[in-house]
Protein backbone atom coordinates (compact mmCIF):
# COMPACT_ATOMS: atom_id res chain seq x y z
CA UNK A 1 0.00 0.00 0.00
CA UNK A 2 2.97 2.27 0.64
CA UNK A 3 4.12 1.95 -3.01
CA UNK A 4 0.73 1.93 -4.88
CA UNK A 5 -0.91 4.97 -2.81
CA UNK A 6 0.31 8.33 -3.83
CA UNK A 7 1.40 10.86 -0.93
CA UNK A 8 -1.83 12.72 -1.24
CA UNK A 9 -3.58 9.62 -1.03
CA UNK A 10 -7.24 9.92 0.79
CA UNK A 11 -9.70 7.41 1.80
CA UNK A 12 -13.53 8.58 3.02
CA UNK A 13 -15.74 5.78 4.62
CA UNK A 14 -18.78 5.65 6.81
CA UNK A 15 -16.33 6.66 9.67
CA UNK A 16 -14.81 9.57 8.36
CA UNK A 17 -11.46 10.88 6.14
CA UNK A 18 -8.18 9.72 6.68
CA UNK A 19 -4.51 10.38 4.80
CA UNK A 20 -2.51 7.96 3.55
CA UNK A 21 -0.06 7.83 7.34
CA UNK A 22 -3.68 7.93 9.33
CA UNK A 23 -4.67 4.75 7.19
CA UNK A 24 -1.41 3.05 7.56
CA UNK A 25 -0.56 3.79 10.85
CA UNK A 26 -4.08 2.56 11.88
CA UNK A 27 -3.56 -0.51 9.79
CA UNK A 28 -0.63 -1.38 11.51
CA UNK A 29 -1.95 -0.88 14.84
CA UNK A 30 -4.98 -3.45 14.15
CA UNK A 31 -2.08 -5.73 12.97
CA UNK A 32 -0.17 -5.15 16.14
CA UNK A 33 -3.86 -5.94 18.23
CA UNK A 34 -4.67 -8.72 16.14
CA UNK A 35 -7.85 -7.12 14.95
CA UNK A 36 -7.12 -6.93 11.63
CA UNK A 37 -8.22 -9.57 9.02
CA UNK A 38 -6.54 -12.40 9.35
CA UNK A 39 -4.05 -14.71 6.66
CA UNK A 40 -6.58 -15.74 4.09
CA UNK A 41 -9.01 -12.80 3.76
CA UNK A 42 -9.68 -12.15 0.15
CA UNK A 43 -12.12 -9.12 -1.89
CA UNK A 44 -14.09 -10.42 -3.81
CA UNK A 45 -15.45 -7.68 -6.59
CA UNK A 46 -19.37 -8.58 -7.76
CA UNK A 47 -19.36 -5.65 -10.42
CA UNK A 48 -16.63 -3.39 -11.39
CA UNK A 49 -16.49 -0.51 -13.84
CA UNK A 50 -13.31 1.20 -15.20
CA UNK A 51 -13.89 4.80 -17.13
CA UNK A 52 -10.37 6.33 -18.71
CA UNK A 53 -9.98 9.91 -18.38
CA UNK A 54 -6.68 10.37 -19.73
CA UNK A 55 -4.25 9.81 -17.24
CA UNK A 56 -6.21 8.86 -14.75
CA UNK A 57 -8.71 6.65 -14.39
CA UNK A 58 -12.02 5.89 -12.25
CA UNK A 59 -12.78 2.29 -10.72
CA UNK A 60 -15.55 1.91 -9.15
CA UNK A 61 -17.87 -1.18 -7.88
CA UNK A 62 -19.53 -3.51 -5.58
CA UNK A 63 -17.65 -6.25 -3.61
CA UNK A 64 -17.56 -8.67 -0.54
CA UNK A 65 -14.85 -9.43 1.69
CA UNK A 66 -14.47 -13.43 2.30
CA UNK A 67 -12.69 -14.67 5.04
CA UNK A 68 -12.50 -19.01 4.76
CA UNK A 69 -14.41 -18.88 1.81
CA UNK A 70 -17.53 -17.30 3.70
CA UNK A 71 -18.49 -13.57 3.59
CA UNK A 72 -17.42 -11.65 6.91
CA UNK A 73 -18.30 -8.24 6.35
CA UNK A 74 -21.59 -6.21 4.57
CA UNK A 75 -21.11 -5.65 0.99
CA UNK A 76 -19.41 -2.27 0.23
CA UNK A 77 -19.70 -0.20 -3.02
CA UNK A 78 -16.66 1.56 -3.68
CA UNK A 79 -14.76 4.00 -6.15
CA UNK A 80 -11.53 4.76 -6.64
CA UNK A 81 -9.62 7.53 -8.53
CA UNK A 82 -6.12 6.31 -10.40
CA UNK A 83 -3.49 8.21 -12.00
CA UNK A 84 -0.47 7.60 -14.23
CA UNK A 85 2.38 10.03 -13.54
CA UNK A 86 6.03 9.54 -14.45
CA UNK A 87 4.70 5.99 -16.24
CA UNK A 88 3.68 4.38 -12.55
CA UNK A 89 -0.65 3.99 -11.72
CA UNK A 90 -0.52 5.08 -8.18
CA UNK A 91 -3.99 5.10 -6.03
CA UNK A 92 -4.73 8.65 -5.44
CA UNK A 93 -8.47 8.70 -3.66
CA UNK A 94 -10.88 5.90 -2.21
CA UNK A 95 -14.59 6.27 -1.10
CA UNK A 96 -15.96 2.76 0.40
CA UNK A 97 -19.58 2.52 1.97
CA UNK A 98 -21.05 -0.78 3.51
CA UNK A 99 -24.51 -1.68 2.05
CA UNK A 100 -26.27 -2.30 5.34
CA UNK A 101 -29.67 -2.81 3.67
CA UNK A 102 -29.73 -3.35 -0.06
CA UNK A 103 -33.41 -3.54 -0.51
CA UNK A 104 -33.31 0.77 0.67
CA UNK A 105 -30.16 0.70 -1.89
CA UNK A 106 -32.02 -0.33 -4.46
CA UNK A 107 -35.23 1.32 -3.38
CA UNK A 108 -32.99 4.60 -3.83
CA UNK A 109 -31.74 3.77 -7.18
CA UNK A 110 -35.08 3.50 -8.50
């Protein structure tokens, strides 16, 4: 994640913003507590759309996250933004939201 998120890296969830050293640093203190996900855990992307905007690029999607083959946590729908600089994609904003009830989801969409 170091490598592949650029230094003005973002992330926005249900919880709030945080920079790319908030993320990490909280990441590694899960690890350290053992409340992170453990050896094994796997996304698992149900849709995914890619849009090309010159040198960067929009991903965005639905998706699970499967621990033992089983799904641990709600669905989230996500997006990310992507840019190429200097030849190298690097990860430069992601917005995640869990899908706590998809039947008001989809009752929204409509």
């Amino acid at each position: 994640m170091e490598e592949i998120e650029a230094e003005s890296f973002i992330v926005v969830n249900e919880f709030g913003t945080q920079t790319k050293r908030e993320q990490l640093s909280a990441i590694a203190a899960a690890q350290t507590a053992g409340q992170w996900f453990p050896s094994g855990t796997r996304k698992q992307d149900s849709s995914i759309h890619i849009q090309q905007h010159g040198s960067f690029s929009v991903v965005s999607g639905e998706g699970l996250t499967l621990i033992g083959g089983s799904q641990k946590k709600a669905p989230v729908v996500f997006s990310e933004v992507w840019g190429n600089t200097a030849g190298t994609w690097q990860v430069f904003h992601l917005h995640y939201t869990s899908i706590r009830n998809e039947a008001l989801l989809f009752q929204s969409a409509t």
